[in-house]
PDB file of N, CA and C in Angstrom:
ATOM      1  N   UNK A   1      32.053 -18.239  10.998  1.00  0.00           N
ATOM      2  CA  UNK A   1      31.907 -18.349  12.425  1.00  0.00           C
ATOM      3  C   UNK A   1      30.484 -17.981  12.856  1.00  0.00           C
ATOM      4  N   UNK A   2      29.422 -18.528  12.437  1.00  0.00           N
ATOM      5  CA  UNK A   2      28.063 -18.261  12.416  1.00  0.00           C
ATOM      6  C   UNK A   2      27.738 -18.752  13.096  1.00  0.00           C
ATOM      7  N   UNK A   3      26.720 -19.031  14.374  1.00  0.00           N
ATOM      8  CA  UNK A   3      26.547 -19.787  15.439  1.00  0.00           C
ATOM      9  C   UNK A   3      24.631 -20.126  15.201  1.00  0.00           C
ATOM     10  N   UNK A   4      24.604 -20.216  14.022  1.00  0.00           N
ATOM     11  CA  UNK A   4      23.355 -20.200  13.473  1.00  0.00           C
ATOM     12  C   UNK A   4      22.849 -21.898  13.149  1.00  0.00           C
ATOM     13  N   UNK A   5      21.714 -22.036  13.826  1.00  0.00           N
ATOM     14  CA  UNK A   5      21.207 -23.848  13.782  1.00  0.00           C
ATOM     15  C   UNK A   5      20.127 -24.267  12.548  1.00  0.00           C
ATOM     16  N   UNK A   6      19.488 -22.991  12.314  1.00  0.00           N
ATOM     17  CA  UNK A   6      18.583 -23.107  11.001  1.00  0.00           C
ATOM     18  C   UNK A   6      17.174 -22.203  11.095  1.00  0.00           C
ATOM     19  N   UNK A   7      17.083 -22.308  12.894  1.00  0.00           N
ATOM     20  CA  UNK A   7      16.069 -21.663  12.851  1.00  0.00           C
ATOM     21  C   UNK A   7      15.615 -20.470  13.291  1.00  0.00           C
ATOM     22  N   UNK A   8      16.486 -19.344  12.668  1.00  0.00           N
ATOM     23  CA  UNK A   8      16.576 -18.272  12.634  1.00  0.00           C
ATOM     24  C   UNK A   8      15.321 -17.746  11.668  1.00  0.00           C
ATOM     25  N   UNK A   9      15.076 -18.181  10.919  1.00  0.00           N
ATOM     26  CA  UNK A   9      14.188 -17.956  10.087  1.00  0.00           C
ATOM     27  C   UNK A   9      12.568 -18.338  10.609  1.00  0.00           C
ATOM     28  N   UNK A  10      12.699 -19.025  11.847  1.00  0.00           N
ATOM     29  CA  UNK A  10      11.280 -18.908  12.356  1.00  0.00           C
ATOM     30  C   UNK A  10      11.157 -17.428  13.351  1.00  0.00           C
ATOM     31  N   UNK A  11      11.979 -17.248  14.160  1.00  0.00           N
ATOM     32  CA  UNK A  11      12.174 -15.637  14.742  1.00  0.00           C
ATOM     33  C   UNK A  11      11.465 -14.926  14.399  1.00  0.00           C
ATOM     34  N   UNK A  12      12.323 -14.716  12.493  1.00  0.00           N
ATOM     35  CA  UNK A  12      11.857 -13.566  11.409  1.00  0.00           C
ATOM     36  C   UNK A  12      10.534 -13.815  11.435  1.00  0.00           C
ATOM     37  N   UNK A  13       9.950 -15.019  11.409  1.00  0.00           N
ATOM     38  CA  UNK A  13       8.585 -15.194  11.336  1.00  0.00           C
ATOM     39  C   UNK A  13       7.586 -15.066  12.168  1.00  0.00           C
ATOM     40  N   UNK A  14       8.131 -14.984  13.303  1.00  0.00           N
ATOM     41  CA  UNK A  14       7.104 -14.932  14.556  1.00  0.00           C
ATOM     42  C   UNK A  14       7.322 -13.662  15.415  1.00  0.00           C
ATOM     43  N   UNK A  15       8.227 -13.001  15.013  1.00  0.00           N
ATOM     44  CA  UNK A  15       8.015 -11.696  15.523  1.00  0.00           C
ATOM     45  C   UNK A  15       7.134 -10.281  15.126  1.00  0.00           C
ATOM     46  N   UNK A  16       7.581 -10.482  13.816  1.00  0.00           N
ATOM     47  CA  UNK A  16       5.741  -9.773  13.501  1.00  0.00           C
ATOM     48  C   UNK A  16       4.731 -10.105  14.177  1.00  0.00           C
ATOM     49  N   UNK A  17       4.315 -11.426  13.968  1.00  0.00           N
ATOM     50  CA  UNK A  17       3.159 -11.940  14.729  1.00  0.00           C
ATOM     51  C   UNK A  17       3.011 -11.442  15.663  1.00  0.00           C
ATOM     52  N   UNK A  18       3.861 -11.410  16.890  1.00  0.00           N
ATOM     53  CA  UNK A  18       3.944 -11.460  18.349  1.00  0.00           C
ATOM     54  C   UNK A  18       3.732  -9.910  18.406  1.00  0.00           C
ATOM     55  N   UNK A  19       4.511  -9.299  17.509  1.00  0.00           N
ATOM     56  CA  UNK A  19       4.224  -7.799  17.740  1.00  0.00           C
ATOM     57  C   UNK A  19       2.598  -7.264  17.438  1.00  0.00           C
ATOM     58  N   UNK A  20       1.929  -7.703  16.468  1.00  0.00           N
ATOM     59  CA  UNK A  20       0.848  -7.429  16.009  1.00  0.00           C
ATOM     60  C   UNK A  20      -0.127  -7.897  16.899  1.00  0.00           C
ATOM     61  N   UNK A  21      -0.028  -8.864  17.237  1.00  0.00           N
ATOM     62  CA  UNK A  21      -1.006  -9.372  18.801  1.00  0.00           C
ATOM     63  C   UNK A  21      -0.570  -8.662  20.086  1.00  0.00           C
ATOM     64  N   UNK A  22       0.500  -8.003  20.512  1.00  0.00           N
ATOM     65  CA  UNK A  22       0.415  -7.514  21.157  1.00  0.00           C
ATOM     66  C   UNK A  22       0.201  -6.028  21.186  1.00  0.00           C
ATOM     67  N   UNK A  23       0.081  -5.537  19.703  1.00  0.00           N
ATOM     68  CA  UNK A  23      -0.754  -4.042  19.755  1.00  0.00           C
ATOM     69  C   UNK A  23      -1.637  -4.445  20.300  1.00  0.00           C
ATOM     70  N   UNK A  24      -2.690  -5.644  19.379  1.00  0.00           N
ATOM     71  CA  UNK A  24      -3.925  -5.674  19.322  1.00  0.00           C
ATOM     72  C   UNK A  24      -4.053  -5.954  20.779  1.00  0.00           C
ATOM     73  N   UNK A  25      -3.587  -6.284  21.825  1.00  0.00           N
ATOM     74  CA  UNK A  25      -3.718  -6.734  22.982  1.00  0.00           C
ATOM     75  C   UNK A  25      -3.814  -5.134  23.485  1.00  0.00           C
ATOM     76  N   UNK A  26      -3.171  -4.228  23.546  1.00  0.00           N
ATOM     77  CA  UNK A  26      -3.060  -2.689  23.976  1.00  0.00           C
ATOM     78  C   UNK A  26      -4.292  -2.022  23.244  1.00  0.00           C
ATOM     79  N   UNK A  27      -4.714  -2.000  22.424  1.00  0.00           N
ATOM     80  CA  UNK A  27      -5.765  -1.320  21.604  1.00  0.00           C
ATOM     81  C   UNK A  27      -6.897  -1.903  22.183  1.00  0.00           C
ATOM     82  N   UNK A  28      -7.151  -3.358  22.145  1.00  0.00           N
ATOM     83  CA  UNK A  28      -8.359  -3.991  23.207  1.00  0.00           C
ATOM     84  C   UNK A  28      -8.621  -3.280  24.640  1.00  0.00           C
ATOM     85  N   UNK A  29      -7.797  -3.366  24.890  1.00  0.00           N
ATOM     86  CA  UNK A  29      -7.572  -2.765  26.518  1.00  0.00           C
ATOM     87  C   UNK A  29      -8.159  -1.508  26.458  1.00  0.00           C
ATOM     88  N   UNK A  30      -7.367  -0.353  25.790  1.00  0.00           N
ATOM     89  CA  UNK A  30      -7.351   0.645  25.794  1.00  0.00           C
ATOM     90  C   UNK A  30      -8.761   0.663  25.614  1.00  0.00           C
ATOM     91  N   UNK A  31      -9.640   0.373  24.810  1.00  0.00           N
ATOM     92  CA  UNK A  31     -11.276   0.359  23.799  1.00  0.00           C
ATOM     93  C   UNK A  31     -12.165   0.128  24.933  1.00  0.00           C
ATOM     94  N   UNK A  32     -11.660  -0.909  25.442  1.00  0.00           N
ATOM     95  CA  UNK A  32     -12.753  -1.741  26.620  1.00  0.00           C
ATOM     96  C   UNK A  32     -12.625  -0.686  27.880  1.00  0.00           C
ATOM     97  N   UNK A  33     -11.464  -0.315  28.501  1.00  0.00           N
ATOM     98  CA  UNK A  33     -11.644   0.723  29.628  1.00  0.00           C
ATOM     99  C   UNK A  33     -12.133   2.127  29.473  1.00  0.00           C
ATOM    100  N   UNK A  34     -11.875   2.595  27.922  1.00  0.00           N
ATOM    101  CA  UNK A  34     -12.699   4.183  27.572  1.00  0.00           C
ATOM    102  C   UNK A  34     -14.018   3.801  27.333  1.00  0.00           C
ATOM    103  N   UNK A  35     -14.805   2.617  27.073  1.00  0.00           N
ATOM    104  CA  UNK A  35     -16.179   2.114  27.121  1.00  0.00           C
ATOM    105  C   UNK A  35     -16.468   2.008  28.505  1.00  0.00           C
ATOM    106  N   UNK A  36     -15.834   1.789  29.156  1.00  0.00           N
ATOM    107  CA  UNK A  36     -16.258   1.448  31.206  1.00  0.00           C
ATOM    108  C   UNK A  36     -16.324   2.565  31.387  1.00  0.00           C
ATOM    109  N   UNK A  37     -15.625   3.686  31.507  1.00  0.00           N
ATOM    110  CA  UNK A  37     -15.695   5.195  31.980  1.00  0.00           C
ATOM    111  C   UNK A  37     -16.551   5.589  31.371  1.00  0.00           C
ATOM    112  N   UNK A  38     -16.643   5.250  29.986  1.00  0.00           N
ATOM    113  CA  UNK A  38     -17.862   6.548  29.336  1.00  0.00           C
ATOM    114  C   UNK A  38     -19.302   6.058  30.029  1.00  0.00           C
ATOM    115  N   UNK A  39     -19.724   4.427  30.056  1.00  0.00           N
ATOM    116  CA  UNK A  39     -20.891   4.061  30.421  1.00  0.00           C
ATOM    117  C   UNK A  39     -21.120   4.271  31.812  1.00  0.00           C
ATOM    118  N   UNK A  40     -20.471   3.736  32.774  1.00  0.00           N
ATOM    119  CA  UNK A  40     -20.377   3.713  34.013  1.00  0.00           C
ATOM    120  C   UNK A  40     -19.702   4.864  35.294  1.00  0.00           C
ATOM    121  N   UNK A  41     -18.888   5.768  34.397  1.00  0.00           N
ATOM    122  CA  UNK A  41     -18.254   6.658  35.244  1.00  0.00           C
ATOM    123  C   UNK A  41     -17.226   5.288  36.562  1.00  0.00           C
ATOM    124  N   UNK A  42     -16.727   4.255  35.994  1.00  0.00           N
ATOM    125  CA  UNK A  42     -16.129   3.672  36.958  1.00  0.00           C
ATOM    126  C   UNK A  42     -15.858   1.946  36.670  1.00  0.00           C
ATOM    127  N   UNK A  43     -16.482   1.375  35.733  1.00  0.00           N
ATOM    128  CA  UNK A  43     -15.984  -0.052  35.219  1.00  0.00           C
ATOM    129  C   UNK A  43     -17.481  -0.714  35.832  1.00  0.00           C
ATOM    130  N   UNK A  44     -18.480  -0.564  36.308  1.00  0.00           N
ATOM    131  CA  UNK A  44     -19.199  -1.465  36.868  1.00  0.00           C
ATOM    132  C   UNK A  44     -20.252  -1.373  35.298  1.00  0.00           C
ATOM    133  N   UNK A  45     -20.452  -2.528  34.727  1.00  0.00           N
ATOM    134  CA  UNK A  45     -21.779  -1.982  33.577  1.00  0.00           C
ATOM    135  C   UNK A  45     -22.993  -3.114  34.067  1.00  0.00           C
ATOM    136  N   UNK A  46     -22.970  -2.959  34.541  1.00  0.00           N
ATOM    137  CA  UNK A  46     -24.108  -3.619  35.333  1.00  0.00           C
ATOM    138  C   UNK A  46     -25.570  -3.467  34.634  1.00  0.00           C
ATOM    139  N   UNK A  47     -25.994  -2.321  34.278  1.00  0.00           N
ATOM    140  CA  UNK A  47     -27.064  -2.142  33.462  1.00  0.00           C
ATOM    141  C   UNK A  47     -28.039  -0.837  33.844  1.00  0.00           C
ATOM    142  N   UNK A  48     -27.009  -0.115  35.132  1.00  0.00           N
ATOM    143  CA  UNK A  48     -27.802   0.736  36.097  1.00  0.00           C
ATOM    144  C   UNK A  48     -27.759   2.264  35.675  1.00  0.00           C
ATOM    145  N   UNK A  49     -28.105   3.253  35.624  1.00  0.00           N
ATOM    146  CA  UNK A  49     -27.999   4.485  35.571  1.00  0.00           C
ATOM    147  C   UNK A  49     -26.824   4.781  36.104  1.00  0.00           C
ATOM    148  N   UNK A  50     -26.563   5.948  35.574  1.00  0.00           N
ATOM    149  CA  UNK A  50     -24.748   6.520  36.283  1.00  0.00           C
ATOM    150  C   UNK A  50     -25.336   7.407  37.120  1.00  0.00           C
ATOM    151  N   UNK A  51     -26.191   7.971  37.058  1.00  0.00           N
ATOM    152  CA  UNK A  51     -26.733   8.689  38.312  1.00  0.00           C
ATOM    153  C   UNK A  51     -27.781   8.025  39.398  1.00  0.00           C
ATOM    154  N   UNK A  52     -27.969   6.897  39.440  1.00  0.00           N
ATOM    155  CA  UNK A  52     -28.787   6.158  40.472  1.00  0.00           C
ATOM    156  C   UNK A  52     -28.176   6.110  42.208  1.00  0.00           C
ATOM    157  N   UNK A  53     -29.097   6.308  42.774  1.00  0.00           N
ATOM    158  CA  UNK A  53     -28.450   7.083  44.008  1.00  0.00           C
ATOM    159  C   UNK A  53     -28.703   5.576  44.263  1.00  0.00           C
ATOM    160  N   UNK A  54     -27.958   5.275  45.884  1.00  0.00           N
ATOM    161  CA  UNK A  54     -27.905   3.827  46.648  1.00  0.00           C
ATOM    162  C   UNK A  54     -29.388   3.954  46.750  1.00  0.00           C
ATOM    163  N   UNK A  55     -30.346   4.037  47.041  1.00  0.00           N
ATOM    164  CA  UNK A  55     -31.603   4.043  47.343  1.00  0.00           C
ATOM    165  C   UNK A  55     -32.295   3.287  45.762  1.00  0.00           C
ATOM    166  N   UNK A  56     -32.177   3.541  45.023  1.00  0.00           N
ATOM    167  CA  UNK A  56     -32.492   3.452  43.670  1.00  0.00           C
ATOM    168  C   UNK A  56     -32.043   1.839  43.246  1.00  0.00           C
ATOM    169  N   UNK A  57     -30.728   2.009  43.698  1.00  0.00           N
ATOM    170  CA  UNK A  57     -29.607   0.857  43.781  1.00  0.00           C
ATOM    171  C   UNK A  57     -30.733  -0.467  44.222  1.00  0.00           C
ATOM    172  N   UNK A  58     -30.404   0.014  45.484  1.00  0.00           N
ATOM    173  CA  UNK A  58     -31.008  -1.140  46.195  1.00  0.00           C
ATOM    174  C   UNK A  58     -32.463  -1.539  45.909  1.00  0.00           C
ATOM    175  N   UNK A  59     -33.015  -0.810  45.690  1.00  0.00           N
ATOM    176  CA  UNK A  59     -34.695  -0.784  45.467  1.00  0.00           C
ATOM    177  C   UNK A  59     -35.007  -1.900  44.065  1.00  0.00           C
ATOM    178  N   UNK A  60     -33.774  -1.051  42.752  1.00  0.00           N
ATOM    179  CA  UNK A  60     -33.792  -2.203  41.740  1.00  0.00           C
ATOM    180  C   UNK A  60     -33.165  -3.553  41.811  1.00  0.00           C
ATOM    181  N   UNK A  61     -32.553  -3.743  42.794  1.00  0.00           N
ATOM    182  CA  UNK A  61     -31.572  -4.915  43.079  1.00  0.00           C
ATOM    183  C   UNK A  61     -33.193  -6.101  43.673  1.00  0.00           C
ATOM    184  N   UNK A  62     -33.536  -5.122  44.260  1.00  0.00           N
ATOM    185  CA  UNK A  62     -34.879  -5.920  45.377  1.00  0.00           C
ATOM    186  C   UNK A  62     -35.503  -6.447  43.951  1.00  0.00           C
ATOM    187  N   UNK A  63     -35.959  -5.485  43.341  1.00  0.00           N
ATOM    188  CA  UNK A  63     -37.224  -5.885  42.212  1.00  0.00           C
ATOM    189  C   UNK A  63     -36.409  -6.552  41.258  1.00  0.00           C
ATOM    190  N   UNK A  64     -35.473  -6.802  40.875  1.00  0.00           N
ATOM    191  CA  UNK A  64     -34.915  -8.014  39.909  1.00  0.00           C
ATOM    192  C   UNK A  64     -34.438  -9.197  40.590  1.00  0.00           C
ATOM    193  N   UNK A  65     -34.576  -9.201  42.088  1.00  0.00           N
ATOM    194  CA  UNK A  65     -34.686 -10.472  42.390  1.00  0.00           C
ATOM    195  C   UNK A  65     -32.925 -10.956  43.224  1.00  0.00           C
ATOM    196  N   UNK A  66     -32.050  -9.960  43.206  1.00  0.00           N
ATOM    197  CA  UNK A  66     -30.878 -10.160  43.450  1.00  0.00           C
ATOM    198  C   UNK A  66     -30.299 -10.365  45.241  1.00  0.00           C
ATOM    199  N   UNK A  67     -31.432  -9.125  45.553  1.00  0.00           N
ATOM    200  CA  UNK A  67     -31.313  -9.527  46.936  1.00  0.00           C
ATOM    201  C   UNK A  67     -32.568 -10.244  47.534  1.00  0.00           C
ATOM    202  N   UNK A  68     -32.299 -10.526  49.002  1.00  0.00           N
ATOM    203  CA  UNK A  68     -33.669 -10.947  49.318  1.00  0.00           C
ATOM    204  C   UNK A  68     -34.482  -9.595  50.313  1.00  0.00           C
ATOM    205  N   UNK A  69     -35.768 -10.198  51.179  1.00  0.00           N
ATOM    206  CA  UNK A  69     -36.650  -8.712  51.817  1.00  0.00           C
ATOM    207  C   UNK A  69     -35.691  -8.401  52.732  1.00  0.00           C
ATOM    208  N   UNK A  70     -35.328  -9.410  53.799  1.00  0.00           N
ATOM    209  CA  UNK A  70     -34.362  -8.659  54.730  1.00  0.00           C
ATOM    210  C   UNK A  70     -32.835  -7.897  54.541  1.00  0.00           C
ATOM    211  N   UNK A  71     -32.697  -8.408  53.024  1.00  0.00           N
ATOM    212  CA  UNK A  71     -31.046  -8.126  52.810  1.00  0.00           C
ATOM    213  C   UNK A  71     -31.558  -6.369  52.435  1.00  0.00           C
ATOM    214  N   UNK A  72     -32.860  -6.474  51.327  1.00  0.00           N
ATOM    215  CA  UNK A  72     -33.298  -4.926  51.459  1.00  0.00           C
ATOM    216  C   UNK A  72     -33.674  -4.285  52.283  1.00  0.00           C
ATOM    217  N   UNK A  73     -34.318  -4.833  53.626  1.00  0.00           N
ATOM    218  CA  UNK A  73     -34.605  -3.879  54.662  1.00  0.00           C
ATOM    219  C   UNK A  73     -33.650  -3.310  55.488  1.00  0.00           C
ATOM    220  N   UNK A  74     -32.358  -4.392  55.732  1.00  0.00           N
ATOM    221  CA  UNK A  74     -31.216  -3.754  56.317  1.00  0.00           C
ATOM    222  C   UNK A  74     -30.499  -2.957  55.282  1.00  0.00           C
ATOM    223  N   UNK A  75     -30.242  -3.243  54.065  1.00  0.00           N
ATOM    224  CA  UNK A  75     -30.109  -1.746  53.447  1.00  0.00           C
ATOM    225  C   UNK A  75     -30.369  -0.488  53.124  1.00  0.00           C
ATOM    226  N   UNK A  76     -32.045  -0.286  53.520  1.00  0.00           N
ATOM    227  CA  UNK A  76     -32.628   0.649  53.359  1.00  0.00           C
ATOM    228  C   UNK A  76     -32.804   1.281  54.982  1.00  0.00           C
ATOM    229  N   UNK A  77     -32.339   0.390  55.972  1.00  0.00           N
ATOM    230  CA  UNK A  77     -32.201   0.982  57.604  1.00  0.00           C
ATOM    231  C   UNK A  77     -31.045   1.659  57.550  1.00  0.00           C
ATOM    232  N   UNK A  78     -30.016   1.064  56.488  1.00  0.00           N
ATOM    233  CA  UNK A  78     -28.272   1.677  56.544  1.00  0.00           C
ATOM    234  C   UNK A  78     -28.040   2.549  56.137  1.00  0.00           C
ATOM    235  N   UNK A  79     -28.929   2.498  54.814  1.00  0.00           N
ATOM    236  CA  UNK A  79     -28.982   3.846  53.691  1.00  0.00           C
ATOM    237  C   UNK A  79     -30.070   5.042  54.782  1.00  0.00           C
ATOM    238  N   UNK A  80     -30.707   5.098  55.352  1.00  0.00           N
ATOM    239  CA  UNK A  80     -31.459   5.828  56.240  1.00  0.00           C
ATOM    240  C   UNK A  80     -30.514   6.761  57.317  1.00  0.00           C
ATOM    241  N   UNK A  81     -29.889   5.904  57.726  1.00  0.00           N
ATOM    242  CA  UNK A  81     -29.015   6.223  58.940  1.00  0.00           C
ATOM    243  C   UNK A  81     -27.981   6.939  58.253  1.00  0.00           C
ATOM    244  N   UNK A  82     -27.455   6.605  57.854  1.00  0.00           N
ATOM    245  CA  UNK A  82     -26.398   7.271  57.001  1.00  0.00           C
ATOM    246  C   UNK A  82     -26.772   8.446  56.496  1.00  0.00           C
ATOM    247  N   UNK A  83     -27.880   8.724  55.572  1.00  0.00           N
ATOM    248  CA  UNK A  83     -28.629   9.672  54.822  1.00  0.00           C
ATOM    249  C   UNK A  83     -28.647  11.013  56.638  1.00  0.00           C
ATOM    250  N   UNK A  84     -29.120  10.065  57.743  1.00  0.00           N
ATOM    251  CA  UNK A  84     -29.612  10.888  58.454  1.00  0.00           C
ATOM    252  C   UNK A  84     -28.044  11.909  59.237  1.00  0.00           C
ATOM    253  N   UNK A  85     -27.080  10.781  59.367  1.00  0.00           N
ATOM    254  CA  UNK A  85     -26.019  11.070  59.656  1.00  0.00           C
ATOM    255  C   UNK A  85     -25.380  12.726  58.936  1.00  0.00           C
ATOM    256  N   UNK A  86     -25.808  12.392  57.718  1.00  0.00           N
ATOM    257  CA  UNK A  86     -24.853  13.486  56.701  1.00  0.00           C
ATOM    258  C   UNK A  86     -25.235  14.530  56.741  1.00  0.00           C
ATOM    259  N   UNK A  87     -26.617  14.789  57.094  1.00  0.00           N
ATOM    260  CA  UNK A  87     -27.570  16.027  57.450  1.00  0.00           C
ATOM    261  C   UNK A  87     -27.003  16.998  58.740  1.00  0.00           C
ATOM    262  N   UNK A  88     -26.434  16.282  59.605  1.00  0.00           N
ATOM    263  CA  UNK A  88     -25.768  16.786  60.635  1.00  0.00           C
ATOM    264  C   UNK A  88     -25.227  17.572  60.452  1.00  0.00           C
TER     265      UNK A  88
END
């Protein structure tokens, strides 16, 4: 009374598999997010210092070309104000 069609024997075969790719799927993960925290203190690896203050930020963003003059001047009016704000 076996309700068996033949291909039971692919199962046996593909469940290892499936299991072993899905460590490796958990171990990837795991590797890649303790590399984001250790470099970045936060997932961004951008290429920046972990201690670069917004001022720094923006200043290297200007000189590699990412933003343009006005996108840096209103950031450095925002970062100002703000800076001046916190002093309060």
């Amino acid at each position: 009374m076996y309700w068996d069609d033949g291909s039971s024997w692919i199962w046996m075969m593909l469940m290892p598999v499936l299991w072993i790719v899905l460590i490796g799927v958990v171990v990837w993960a795991v590797v890649r997010v303790t590399q984001q925290l250790s470099v970045g203190g936060g997932g961004d690896l951008g290429g920046h210092e972990p201690n670069e203050t917004p001022e720094e930020s923006v200043h290297r963003r200007f000189a590699a070309g990412e933003i343009d003059a006005d996108t840096y001047s209103a950031a450095r009016e925002g970062l100002a104000k703000h800076r001046a704000r916190q002093r309060r």
